[in-house]
Structures are given as structure tokens and as C-alpha cells.
N, C-alpha and C. Protein backbone atom coordinates (compact mmCIF):
# COMPACT_ATOMS: atom_id res chain seq x y z
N UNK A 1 126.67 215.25 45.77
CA UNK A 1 126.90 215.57 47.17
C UNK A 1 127.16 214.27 47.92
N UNK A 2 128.34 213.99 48.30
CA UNK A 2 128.69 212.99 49.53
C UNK A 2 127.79 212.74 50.44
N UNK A 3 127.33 211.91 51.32
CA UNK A 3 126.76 211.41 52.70
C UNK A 3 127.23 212.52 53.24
N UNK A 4 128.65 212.50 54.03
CA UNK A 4 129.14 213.22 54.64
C UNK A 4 128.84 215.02 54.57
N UNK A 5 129.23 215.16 53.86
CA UNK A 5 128.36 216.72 53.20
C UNK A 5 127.11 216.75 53.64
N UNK A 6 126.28 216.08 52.88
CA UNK A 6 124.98 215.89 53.53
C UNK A 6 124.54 216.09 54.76
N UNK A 7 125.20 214.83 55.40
CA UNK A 7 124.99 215.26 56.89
C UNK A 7 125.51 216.37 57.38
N UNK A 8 126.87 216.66 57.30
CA UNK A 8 127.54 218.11 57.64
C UNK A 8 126.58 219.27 57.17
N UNK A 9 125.67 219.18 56.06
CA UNK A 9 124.69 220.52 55.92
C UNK A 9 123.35 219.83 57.16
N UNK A 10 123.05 218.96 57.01
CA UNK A 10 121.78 218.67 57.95
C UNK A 10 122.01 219.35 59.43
N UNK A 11 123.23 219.03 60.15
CA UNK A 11 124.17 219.64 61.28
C UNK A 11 124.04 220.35 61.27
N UNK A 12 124.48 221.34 60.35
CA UNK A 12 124.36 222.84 60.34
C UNK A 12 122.87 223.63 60.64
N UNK A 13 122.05 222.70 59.60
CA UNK A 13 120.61 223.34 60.00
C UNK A 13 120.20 222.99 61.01
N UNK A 14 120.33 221.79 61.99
CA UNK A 14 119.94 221.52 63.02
C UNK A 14 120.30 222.59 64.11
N UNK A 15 121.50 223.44 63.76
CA UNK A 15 122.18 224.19 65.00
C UNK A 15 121.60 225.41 64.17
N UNK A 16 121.05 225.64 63.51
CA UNK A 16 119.99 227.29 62.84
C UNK A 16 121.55 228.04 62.30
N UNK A 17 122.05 227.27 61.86
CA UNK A 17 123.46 228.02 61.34
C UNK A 17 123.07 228.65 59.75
N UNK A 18 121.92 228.18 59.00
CA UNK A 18 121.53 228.05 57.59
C UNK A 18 119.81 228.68 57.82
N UNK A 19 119.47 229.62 56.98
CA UNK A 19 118.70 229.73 57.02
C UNK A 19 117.11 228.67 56.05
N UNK A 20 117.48 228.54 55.30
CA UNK A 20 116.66 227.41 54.31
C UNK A 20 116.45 226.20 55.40
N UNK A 21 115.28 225.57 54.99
CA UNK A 21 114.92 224.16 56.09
C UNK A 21 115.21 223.12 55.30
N UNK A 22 115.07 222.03 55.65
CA UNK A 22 115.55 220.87 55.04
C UNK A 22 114.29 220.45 54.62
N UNK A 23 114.13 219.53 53.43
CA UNK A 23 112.83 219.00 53.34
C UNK A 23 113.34 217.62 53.21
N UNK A 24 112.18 217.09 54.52
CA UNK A 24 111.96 215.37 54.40
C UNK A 24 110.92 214.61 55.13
N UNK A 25 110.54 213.83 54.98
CA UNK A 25 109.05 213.76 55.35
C UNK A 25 108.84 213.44 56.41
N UNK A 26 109.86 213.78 57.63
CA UNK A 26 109.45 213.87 58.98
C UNK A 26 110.05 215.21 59.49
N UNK A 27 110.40 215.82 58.41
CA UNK A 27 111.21 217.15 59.36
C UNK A 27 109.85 217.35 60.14
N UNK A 28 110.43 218.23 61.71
CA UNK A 28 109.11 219.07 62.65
C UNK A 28 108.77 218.25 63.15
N UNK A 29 108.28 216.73 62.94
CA UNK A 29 107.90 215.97 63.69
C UNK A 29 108.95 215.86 65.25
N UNK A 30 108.70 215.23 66.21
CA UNK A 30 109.24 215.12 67.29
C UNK A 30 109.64 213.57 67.47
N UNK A 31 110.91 213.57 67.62
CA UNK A 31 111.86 212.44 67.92
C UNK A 31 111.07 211.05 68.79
N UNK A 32 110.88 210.24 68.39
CA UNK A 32 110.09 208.96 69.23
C UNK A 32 111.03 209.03 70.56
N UNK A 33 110.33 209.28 71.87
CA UNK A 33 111.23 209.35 73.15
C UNK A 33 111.33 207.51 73.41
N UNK A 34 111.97 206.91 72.95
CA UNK A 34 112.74 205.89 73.46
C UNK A 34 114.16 205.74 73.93
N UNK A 35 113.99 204.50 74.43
CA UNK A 35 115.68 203.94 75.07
C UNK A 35 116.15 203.21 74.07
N UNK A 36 117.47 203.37 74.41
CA UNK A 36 118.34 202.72 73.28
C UNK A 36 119.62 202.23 74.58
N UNK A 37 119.67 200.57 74.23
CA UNK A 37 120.60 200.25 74.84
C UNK A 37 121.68 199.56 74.19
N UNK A 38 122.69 200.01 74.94
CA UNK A 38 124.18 200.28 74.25
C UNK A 38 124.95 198.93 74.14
N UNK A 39 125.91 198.65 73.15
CA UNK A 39 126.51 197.42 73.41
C UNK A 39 127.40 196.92 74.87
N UNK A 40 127.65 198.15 75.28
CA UNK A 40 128.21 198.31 76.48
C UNK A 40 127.28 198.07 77.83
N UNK A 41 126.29 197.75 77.53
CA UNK A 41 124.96 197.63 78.76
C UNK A 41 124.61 199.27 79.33
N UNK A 42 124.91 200.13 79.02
CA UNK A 42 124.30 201.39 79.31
C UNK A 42 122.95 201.48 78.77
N UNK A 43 122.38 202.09 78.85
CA UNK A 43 120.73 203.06 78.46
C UNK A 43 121.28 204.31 77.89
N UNK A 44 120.75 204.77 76.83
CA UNK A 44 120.85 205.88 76.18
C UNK A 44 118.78 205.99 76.41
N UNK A 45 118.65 207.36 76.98
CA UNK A 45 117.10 207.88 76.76
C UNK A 45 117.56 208.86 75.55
N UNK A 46 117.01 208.76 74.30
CA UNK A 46 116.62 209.80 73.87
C UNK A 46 115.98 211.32 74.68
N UNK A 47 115.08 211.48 75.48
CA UNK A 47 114.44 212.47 76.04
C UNK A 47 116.00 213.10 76.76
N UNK A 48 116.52 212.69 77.01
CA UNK A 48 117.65 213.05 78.31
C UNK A 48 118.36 213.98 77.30
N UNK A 49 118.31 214.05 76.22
CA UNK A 49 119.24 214.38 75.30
C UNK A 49 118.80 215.65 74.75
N UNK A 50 117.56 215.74 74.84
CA UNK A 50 117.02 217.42 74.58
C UNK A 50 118.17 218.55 74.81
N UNK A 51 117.84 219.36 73.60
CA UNK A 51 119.31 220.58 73.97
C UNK A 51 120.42 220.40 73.07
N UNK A 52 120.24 218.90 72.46
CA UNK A 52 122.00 218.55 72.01
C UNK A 52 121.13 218.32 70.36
N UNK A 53 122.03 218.61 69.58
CA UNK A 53 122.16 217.93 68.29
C UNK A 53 122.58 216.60 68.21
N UNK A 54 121.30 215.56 67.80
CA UNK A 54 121.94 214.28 68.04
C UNK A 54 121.55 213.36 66.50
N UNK A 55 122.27 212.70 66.37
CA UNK A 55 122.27 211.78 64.91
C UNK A 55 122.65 210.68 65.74
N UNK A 56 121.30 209.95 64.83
CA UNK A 56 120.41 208.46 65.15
C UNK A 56 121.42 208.01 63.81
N UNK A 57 122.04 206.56 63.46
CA UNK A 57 122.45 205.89 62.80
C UNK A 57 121.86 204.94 62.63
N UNK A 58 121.39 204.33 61.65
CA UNK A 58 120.71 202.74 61.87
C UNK A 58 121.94 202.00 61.00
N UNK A 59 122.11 200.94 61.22
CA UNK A 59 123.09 200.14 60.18
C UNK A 59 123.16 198.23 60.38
N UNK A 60 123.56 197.72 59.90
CA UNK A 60 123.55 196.17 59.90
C UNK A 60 124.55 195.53 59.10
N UNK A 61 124.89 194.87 59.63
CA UNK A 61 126.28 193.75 59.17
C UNK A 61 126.08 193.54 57.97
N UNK A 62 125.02 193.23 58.04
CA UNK A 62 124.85 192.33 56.06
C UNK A 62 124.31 193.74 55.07
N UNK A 63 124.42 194.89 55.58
CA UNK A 63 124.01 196.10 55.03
C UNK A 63 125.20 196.80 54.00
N UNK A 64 125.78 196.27 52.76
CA UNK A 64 126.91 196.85 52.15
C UNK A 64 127.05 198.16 51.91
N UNK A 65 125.92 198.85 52.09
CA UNK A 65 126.16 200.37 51.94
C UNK A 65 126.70 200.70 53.38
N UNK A 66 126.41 200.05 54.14
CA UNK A 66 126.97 200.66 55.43
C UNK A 66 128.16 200.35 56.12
N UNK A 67 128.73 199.36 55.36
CA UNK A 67 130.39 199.07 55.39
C UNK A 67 131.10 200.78 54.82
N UNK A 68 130.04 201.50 54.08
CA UNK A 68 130.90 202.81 53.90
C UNK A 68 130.71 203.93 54.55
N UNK A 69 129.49 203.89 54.98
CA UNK A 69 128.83 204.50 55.82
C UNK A 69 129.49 205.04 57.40
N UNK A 70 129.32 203.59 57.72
CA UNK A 70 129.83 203.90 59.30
C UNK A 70 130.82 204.29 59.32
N UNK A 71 132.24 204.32 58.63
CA UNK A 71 133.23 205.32 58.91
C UNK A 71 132.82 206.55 58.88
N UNK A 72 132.37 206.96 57.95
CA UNK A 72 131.92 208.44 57.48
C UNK A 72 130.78 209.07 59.00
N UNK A 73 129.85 207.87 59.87
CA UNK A 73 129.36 208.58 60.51
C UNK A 73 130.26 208.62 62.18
N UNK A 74 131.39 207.64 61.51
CA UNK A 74 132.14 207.44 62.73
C UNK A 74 132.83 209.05 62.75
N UNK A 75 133.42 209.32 61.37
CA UNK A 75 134.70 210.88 61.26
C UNK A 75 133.70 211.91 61.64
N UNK A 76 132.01 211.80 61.47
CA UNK A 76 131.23 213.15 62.19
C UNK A 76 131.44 213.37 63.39
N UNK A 77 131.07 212.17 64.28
CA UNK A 77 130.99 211.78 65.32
C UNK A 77 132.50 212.42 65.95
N UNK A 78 133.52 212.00 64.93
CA UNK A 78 135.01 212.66 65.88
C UNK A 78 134.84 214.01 65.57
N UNK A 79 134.52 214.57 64.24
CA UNK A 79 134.63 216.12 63.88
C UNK A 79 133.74 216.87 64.59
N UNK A 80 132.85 216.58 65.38
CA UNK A 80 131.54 217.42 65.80
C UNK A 80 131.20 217.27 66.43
N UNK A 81 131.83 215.94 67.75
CA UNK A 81 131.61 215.81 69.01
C UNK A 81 131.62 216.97 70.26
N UNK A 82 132.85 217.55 69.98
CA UNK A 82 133.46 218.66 70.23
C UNK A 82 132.37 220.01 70.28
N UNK A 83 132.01 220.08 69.30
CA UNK A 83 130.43 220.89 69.23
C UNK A 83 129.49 220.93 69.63
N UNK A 84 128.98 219.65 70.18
CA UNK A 84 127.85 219.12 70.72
C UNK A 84 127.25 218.13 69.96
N UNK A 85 127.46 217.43 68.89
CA UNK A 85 126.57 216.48 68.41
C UNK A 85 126.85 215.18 68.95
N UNK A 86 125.85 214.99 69.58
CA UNK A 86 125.95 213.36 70.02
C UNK A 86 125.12 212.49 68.56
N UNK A 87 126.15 211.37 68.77
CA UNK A 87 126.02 210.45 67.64
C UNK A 87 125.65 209.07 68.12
N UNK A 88 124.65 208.38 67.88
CA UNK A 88 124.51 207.00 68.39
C UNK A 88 123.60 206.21 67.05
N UNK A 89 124.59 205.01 66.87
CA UNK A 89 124.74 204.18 65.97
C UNK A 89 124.27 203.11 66.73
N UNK A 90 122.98 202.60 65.82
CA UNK A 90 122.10 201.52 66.24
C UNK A 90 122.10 200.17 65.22
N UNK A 91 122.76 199.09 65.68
CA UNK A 91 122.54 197.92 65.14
C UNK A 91 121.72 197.26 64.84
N UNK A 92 120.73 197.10 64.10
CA UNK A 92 119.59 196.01 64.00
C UNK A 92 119.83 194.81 63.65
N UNK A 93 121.07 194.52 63.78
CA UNK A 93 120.97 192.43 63.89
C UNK A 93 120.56 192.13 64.98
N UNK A 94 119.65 190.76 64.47
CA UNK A 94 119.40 190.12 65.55
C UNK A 94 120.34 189.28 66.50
N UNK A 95 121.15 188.92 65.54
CA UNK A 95 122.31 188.32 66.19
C UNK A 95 123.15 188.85 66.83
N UNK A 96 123.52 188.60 68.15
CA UNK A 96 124.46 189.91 69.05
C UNK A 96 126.01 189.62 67.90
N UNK A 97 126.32 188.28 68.01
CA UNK A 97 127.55 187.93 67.28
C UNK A 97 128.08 188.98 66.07
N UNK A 98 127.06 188.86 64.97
CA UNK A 98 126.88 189.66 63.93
C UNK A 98 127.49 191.23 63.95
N UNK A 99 126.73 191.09 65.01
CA UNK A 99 127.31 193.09 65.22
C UNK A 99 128.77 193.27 65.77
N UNK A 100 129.03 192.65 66.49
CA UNK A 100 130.16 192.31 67.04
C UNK A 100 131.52 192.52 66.17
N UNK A 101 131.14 191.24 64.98
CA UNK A 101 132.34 191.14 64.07
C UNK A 101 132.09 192.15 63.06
N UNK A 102 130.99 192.72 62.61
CA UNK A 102 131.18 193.89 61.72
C UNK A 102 131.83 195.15 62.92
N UNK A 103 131.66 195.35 64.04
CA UNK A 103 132.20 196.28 65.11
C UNK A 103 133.78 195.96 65.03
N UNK A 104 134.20 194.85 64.88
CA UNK A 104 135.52 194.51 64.88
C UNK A 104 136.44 194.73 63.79
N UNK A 105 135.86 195.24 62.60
CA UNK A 105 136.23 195.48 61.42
C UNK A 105 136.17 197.12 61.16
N UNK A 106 135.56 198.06 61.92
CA UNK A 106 135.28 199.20 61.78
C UNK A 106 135.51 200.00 63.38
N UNK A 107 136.75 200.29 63.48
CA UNK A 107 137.17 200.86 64.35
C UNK A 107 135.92 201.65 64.72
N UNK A 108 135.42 202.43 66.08
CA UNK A 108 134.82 203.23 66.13
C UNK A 108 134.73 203.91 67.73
N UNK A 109 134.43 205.40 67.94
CA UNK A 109 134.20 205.77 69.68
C UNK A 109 133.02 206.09 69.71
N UNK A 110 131.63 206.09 69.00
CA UNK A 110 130.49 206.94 69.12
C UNK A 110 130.17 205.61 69.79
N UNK A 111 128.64 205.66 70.33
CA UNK A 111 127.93 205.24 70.86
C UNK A 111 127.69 204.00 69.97
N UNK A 112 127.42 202.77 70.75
CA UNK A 112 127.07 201.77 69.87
C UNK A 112 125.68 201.21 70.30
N UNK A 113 124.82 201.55 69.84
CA UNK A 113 123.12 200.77 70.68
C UNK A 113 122.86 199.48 69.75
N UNK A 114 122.68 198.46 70.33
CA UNK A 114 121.42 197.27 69.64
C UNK A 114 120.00 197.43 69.60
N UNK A 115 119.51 197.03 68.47
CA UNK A 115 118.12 196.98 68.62
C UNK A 115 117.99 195.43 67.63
N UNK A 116 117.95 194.43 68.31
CA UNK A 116 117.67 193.01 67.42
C UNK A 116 116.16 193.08 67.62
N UNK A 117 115.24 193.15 68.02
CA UNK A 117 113.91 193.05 67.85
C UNK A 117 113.55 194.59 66.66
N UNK A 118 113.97 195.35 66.72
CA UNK A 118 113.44 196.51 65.47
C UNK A 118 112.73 197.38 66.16
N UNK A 119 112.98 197.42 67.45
CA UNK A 119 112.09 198.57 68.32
C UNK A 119 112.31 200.01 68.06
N UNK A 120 113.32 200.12 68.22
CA UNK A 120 113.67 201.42 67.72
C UNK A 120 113.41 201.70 65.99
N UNK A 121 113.97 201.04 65.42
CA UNK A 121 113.89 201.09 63.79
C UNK A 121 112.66 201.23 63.75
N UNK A 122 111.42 200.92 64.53
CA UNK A 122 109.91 200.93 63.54
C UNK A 122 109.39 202.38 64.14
N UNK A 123 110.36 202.68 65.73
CA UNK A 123 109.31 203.74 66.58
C UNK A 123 110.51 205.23 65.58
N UNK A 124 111.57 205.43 64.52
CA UNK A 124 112.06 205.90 63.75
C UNK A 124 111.70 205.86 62.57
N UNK A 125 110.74 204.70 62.08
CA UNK A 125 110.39 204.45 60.60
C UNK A 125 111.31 204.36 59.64
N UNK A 126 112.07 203.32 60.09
CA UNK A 126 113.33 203.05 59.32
C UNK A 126 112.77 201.78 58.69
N UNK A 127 112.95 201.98 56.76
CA UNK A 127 112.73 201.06 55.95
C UNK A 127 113.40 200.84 55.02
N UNK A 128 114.99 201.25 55.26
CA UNK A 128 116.34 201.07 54.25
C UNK A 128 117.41 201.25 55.68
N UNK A 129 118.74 200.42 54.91
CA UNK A 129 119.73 200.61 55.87
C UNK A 129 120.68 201.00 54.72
N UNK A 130 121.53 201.72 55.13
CA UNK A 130 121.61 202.14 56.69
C UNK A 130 120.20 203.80 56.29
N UNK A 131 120.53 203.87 57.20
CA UNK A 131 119.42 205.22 57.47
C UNK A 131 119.52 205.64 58.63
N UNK A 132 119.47 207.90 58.41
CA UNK A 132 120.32 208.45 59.24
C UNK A 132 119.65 209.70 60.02
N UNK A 133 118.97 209.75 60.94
CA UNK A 133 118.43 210.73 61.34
C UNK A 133 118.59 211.89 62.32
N UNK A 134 118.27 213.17 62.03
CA UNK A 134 119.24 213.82 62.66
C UNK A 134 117.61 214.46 63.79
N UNK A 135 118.16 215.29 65.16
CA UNK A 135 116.94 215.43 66.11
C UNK A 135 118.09 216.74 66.62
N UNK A 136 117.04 217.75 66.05
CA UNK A 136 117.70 218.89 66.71
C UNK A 136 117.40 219.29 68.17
N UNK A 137 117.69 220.19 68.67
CA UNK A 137 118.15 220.69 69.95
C UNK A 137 116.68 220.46 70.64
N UNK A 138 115.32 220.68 70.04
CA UNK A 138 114.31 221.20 70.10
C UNK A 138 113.19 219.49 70.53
């Protein structure tokens, strides 16, 4: 099974389209209500977002799985925007530069957040990159 697939079934269950649940060791738990700020200087609140199907991205420059990755969560992001899934892709370099030139190499329109201190990544429990979490409507 592809990433993409993957996520495209996770989507699905997030919107109760599938009856079977997903198993993973935070399903049910509730989304850490933090901010996520954007490369663009916006604020993304998580909480504001209640209602929507949204996929958390974590990824990093020096992360080679995620040179394949981020297209694939970039084509969700175009295929399923339309639907309601908001998509926001979070950088954890510390280096603003870093993100920058891997951003410059990977076309993209979803949301772009930094997190160089790991704030978000630890209040997500992110301990591999890239790593992809999905927060249903609920």
C-alpha cells in the first residue's frame, strides 16, 4: 500500500465514509490545541479548525524520505482540498534557510508552518520524519 493510499483510506475514515476504525496508538485521543505559525507569518490555531478534516505533516530538509513524501502530501492537499481537508505541513529545521531551499525545490500551495524549536513535534509526539497525522472533524 502506497503513503498516498494510506492516507486517502485514513481521509476516508476521518469523514465516517468506512466503517472499520483505524488502529494507531493515538487514534480517539484529542488533537494537542496549539498554534502553528506559517512561513508566511500567519497563525494557524489548530482549535479554529474543529469541523474540518485536517492532516498535520511533519517533514525536514535533511529528511530523505520526505523529499518523496511532500509531493504526495502536496497532490492530497490539491485532490481533497476541495472536500474539506485542510493540510498543513510543518517544518522542523531549525534553520529558517534550510526550509526555504528544500521549499524551493518542491513546488507546493498547502500551508507551510515552522516549528525550529520542536514545539509542535513533541505536543504531536513526533519521533520519525516525516510523520503524518490526520484530526478528524471531532
Amino acid at each position: 500500500m502506497t503513503r498516498r493510499t494510506l492516507v486517502a483510506l485514513l481521509f476516508s475514515l476521518s469523514l465516517g465514509l468506512l466503517a472499520q476504525p483505524a488502529f494507531a496508538k493515538d487514534v480517539l485521543k484529542p488533537a494537542p490545541e496549539i498554534t502553528l505559525h506559517t512561513i508566511d507569518g500567519r497563525d494557524v490555531h489548530l482549535a479554529s479548525l474543529k469541523g474540518k478534516v485536517v492532516l498535520v505533516d511533519f517533514f525536514a530538509s535533511w529528511c530523505i524520505p520526505c523529499r518523496k513524501s511532500f509531493p504526495e502530501i502536496e497532490s492530497l492537499h490539491h485532490d481533497f482540498a476541495s472536500k474539506g481537508l485542510v493540510v498543513v505541513a510543518v517544518n522542523v529545521d531549525e534553520e529558517h534557510r534550510n526550509a526555504e531551499l528544500f521549499l524551493e525545490k518542491y513546488p507546493h500551495t498547502m500551508t507551510i508552518a515552522l516549528d525550529p524549536k520542536g514545539t509542535a513535534a513533541e505536543a504531536f509526539k513526533v519521533n520519525a520524519m516525516p510523520s503524518t497525522m490526520i484530526i478528524d472533524r471531532t
